[in-house]
PDB file of N, CA and C in Angstrom:
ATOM      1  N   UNK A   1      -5.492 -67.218  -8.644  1.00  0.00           N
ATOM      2  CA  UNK A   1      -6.824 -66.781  -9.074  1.00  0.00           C
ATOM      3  C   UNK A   1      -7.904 -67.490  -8.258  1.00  0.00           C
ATOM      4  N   UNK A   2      -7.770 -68.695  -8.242  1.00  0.00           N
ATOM      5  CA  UNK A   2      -8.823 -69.296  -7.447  1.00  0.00           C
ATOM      6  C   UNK A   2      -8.728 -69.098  -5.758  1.00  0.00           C
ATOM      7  N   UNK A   3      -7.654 -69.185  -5.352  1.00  0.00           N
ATOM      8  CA  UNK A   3      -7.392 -68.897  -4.116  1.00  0.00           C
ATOM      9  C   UNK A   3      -8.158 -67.317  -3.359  1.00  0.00           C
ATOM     10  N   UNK A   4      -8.066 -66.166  -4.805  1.00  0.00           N
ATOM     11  CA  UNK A   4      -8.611 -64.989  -4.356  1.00  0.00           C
ATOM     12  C   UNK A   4     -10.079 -65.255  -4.618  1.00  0.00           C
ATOM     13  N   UNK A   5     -10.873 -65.971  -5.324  1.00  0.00           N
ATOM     14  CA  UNK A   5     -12.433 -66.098  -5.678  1.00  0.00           C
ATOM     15  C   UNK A   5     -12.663 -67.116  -4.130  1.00  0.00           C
ATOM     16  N   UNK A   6     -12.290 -67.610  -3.538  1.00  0.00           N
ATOM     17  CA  UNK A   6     -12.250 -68.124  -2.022  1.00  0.00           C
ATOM     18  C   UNK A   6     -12.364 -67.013  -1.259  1.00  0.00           C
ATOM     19  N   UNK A   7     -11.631 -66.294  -1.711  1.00  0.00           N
ATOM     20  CA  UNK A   7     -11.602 -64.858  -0.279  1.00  0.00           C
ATOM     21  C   UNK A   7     -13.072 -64.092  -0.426  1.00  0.00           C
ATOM     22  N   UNK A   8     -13.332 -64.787  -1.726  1.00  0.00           N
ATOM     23  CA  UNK A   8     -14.481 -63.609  -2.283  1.00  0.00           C
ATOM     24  C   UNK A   8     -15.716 -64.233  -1.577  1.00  0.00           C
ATOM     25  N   UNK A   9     -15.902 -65.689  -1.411  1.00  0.00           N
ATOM     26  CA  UNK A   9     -17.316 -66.547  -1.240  1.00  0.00           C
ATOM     27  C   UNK A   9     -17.003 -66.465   0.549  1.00  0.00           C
ATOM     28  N   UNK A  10     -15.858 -65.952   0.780  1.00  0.00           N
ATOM     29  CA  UNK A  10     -15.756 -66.000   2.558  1.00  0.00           C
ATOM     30  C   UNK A  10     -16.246 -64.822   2.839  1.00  0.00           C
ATOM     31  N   UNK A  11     -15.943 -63.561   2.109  1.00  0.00           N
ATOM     32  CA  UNK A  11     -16.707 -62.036   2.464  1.00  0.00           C
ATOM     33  C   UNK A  11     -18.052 -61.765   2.112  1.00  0.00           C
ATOM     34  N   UNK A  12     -18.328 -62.899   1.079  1.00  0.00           N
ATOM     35  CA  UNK A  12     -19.424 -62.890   0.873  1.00  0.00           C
ATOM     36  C   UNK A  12     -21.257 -63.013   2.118  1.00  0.00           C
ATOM     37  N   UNK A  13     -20.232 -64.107   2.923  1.00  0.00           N
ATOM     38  CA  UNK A  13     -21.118 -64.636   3.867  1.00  0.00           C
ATOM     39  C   UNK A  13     -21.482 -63.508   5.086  1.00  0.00           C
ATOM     40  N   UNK A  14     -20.561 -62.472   5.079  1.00  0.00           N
ATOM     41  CA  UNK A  14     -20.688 -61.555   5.777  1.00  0.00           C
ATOM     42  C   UNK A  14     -21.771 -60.619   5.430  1.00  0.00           C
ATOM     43  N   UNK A  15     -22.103 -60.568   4.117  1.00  0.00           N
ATOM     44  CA  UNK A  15     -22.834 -59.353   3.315  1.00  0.00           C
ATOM     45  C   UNK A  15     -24.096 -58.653   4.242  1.00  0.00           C
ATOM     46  N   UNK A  16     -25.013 -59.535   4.939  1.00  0.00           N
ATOM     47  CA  UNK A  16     -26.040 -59.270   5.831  1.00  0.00           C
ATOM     48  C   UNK A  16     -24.750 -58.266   6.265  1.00  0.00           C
ATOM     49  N   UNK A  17     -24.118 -57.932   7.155  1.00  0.00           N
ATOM     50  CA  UNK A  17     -23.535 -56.877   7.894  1.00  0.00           C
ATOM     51  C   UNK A  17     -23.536 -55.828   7.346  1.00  0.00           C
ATOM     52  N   UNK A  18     -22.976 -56.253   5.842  1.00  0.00           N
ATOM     53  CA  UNK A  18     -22.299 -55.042   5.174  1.00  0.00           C
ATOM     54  C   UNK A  18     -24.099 -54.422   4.980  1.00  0.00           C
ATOM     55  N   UNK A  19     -25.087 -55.024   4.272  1.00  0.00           N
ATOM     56  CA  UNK A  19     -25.986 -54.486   3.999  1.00  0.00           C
ATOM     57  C   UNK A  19     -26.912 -53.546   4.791  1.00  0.00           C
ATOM     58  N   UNK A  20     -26.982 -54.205   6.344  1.00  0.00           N
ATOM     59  CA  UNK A  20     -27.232 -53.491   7.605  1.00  0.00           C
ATOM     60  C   UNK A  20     -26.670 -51.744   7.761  1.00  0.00           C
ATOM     61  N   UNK A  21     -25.308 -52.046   7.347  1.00  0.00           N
ATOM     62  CA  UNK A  21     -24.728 -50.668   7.624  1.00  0.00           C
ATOM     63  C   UNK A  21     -24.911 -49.620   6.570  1.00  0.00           C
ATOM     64  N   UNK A  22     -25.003 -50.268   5.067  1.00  0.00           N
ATOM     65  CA  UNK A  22     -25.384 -49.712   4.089  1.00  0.00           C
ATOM     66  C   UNK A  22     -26.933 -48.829   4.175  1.00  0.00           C
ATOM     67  N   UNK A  23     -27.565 -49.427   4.905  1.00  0.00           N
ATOM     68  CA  UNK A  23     -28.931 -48.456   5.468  1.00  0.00           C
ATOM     69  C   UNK A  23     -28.591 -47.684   6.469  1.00  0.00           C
ATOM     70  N   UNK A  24     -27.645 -47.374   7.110  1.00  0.00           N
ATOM     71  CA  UNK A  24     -27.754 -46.241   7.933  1.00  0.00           C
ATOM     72  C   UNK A  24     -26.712 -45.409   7.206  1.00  0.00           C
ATOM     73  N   UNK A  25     -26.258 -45.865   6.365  1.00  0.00           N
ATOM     74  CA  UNK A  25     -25.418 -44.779   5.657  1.00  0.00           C
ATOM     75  C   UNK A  25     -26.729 -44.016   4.606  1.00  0.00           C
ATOM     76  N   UNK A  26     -27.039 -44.819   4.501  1.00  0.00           N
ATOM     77  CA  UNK A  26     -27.949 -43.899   3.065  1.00  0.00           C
ATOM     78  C   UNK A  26     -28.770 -43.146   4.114  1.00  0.00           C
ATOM     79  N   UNK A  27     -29.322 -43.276   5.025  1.00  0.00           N
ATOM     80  CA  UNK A  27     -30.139 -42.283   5.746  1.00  0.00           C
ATOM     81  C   UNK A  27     -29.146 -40.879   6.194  1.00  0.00           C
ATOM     82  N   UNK A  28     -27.769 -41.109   6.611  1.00  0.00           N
ATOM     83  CA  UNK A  28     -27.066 -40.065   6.661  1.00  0.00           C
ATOM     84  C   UNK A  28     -27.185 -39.108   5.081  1.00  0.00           C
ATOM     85  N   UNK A  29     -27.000 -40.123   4.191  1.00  0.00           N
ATOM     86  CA  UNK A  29     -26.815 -39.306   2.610  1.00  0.00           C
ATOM     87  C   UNK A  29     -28.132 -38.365   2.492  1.00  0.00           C
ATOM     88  N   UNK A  30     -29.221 -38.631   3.259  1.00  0.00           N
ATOM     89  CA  UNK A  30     -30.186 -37.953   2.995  1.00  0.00           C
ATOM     90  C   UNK A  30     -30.506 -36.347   3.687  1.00  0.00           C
ATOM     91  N   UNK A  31     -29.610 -36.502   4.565  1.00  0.00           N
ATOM     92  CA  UNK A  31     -29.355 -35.302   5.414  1.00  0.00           C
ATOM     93  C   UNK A  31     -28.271 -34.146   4.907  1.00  0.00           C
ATOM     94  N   UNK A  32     -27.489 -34.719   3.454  1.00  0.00           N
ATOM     95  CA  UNK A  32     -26.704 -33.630   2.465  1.00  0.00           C
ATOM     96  C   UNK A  32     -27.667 -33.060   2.333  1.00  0.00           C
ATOM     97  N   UNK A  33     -27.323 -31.149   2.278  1.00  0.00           N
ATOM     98  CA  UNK A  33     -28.090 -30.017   1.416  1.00  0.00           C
ATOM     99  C   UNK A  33     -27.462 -30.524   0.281  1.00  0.00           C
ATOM    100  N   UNK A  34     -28.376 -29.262  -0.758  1.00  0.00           N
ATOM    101  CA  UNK A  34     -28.104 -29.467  -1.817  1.00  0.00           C
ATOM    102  C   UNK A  34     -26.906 -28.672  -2.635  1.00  0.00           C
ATOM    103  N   UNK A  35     -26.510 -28.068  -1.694  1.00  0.00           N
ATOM    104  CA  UNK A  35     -25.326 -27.242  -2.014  1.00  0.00           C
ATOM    105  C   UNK A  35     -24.366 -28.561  -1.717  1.00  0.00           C
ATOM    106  N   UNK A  36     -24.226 -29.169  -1.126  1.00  0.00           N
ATOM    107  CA  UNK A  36     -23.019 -30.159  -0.557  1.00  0.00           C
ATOM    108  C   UNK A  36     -22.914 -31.647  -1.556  1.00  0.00           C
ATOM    109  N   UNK A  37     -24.642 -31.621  -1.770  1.00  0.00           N
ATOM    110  CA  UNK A  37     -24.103 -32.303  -2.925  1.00  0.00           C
ATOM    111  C   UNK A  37     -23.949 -31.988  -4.269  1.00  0.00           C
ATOM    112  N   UNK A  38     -24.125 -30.466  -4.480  1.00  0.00           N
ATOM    113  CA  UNK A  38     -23.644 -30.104  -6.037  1.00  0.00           C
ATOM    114  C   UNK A  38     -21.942 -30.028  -5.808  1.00  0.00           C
ATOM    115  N   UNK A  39     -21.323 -29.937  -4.286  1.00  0.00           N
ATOM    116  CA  UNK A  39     -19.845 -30.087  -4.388  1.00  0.00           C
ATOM    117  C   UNK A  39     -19.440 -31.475  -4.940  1.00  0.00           C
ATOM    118  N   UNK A  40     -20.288 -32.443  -3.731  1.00  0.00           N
ATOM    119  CA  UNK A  40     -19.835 -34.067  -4.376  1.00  0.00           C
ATOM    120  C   UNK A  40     -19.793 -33.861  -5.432  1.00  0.00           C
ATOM    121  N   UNK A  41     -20.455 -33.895  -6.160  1.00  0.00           N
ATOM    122  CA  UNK A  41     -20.662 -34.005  -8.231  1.00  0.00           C
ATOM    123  C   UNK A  41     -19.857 -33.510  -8.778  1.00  0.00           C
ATOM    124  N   UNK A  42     -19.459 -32.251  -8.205  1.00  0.00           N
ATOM    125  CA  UNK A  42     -18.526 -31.707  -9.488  1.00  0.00           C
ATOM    126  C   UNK A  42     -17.169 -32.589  -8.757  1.00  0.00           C
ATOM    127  N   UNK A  43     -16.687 -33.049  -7.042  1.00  0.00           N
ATOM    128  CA  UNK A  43     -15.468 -33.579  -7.229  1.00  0.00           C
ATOM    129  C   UNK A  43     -15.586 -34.505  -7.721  1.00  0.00           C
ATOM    130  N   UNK A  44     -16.601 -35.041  -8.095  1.00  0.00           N
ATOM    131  CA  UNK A  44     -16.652 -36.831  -8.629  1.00  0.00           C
ATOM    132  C   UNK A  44     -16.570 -36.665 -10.282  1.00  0.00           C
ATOM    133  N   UNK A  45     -16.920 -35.553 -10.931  1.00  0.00           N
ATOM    134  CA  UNK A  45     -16.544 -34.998 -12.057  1.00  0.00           C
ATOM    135  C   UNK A  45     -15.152 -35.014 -12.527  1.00  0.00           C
ATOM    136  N   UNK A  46     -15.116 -33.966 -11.545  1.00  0.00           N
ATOM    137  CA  UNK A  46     -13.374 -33.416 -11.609  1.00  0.00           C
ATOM    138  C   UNK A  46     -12.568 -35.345 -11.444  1.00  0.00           C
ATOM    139  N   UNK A  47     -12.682 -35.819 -10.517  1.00  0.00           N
ATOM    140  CA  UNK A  47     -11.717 -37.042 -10.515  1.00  0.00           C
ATOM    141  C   UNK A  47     -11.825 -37.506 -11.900  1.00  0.00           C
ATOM    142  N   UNK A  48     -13.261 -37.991 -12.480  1.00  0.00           N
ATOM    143  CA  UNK A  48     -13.273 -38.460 -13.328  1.00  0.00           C
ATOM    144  C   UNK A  48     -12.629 -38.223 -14.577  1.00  0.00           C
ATOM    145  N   UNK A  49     -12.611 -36.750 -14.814  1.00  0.00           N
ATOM    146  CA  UNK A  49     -11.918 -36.032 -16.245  1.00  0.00           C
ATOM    147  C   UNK A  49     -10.829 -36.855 -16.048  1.00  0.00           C
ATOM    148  N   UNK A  50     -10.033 -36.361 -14.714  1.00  0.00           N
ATOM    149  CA  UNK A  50      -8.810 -36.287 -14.530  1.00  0.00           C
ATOM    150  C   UNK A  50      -7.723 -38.071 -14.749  1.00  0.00           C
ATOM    151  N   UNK A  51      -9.418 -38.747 -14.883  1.00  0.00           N
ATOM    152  CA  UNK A  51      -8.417 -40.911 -14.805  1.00  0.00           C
ATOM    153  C   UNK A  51      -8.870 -40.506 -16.269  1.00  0.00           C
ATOM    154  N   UNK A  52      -9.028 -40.165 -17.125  1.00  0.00           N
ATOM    155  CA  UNK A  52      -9.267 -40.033 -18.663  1.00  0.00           C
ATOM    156  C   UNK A  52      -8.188 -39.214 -19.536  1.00  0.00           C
ATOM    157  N   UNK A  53      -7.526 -38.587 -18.746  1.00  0.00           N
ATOM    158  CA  UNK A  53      -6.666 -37.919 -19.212  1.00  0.00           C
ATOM    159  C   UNK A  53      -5.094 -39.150 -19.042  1.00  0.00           C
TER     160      UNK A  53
END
């Protein structure tokens, strides 16, 4: 347990990267129509029913 909360404060230090890339992803997300994202929704729907069952 503690050994994996170590792995966690080492990826942590990276986060500036991760956050960097996280803005050019959301600018892509903004370029979905809205037809493409009424697909996302319903598959993110559909998965969801489907871990409840």
């Amino acid at each position: 347990m503690l050994l994996s909360f170590d792995d966690g404060e080492k990826s942590y230090s990276s986060s500036t990267e991760v956050v960097d890339n996280q803005g050019t992803k959301e600018e892509e997300e903004t370029q979905l129509t809205p037809k493409e994202i009424k697909k996302i929704r319903a598959l993110l729907k559909a998965k969801g029913s489907s871990k409840k069952k």
